[in-house]
C-alpha atoms as a PDB file:
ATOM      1  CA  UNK A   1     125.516  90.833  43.806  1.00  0.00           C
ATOM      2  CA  UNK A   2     122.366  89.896  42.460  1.00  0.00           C
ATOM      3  CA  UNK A   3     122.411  87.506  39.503  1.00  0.00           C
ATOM      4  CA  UNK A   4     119.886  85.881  37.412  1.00  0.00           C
ATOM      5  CA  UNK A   5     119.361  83.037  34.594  1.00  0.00           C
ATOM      6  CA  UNK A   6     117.751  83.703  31.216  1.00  0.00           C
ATOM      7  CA  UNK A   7     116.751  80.845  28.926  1.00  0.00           C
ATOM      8  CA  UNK A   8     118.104  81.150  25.676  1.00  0.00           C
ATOM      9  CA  UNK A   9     117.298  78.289  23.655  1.00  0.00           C
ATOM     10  CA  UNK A  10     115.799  74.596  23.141  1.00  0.00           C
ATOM     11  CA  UNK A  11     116.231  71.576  22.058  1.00  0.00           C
ATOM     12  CA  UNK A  12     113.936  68.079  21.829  1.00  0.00           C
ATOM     13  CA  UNK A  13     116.252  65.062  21.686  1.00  0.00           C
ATOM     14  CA  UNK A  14     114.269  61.742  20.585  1.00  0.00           C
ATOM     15  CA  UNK A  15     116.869  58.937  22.056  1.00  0.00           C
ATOM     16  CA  UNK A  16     116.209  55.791  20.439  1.00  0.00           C
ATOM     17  CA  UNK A  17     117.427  52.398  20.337  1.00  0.00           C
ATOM     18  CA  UNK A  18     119.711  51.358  18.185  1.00  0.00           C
ATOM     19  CA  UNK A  19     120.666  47.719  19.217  1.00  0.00           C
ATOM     20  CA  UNK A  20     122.881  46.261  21.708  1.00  0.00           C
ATOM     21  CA  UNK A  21     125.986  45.916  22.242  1.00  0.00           C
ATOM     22  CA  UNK A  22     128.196  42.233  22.760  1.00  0.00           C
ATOM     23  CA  UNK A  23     127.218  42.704  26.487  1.00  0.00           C
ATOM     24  CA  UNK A  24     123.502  42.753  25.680  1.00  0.00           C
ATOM     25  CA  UNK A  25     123.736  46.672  26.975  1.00  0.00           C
ATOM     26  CA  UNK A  26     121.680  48.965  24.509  1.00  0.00           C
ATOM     27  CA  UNK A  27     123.045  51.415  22.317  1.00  0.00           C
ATOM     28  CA  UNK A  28     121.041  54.632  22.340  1.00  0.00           C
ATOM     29  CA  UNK A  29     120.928  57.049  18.870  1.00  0.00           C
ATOM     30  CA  UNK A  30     120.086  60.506  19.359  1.00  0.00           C
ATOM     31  CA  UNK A  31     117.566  62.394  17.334  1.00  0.00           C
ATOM     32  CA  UNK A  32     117.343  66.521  17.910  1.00  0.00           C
ATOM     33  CA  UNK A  33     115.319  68.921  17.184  1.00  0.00           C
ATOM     34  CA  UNK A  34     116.925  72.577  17.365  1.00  0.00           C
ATOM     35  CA  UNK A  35     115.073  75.837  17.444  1.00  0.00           C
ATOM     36  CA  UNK A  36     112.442  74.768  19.917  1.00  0.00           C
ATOM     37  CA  UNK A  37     110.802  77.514  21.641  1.00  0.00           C
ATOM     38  CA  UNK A  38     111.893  78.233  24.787  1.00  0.00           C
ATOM     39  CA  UNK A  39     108.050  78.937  26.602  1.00  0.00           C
ATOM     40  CA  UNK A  40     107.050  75.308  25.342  1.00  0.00           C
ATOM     41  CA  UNK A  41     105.604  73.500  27.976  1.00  0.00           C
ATOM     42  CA  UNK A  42     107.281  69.694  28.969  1.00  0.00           C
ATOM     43  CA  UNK A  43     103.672  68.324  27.774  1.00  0.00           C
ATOM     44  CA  UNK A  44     103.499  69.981  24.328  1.00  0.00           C
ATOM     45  CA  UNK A  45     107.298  68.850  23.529  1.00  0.00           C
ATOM     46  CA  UNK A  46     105.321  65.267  24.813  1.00  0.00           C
ATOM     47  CA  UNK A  47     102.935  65.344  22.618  1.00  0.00           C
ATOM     48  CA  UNK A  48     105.352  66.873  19.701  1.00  0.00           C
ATOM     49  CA  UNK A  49     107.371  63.955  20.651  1.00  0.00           C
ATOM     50  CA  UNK A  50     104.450  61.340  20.501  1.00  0.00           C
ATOM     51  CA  UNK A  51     103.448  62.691  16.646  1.00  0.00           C
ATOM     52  CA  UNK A  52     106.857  61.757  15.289  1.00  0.00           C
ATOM     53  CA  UNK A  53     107.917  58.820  17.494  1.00  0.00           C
ATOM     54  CA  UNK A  54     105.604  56.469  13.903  1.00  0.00           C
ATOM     55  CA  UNK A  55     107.930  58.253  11.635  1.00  0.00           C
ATOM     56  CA  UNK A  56     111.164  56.501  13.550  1.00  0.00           C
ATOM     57  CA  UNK A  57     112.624  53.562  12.251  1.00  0.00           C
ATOM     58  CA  UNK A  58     114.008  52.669  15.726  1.00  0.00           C
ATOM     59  CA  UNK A  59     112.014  52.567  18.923  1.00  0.00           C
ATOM     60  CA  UNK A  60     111.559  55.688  20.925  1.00  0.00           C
ATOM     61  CA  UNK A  61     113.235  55.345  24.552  1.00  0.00           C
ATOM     62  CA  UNK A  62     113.130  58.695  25.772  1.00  0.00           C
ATOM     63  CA  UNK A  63     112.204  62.016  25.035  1.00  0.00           C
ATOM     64  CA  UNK A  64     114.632  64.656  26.278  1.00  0.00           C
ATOM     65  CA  UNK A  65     114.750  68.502  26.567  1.00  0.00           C
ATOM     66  CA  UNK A  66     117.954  70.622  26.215  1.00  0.00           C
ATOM     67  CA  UNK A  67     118.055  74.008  27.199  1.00  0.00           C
ATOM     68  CA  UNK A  68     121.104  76.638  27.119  1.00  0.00           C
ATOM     69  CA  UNK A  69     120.801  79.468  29.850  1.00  0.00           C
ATOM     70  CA  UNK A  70     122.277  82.788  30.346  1.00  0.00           C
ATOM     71  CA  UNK A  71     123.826  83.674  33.372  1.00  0.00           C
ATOM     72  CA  UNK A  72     124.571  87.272  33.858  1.00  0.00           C
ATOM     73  CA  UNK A  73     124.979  89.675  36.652  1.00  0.00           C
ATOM     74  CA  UNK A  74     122.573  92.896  37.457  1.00  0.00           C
END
């Protein structure tokens, strides 16, 4: 039984802080961007990420990618 993976879909999350808790832990806020194409490379979602970390009001702790695969049999 062969079986294979097929990349379906994207996403770019922006996680950003969002203060800290009573414990001095920080609180993350996620920002995501659907609809990404699935062929874009990790350094153009970098530099995607890069152009719109001056537009956040919060500070930019990580830059995530999401991606939803396919699983099927042939």
């Amino acid at each position: 039984m062969a079986v294979t993976s097929e990349k379906v879909s994207s996403q770019l999350q922006l996680v950003l802080e969002n203060g800290q808790d009573e414990r001095g832990n920080f609180i993350f806020k996620n920002k995501n961007f659907n609809n990404v194409k699935t062929l874009a490379t990790a350094d153009q979602l970098y530099t995607v990420a890069k152009a719109l970390e001056p537009l956040q009001q919060r500070v930019l702790y990580a830059i995530e990618r999401k991606d939803d695969n396919k699983i099927m049999n042939i």
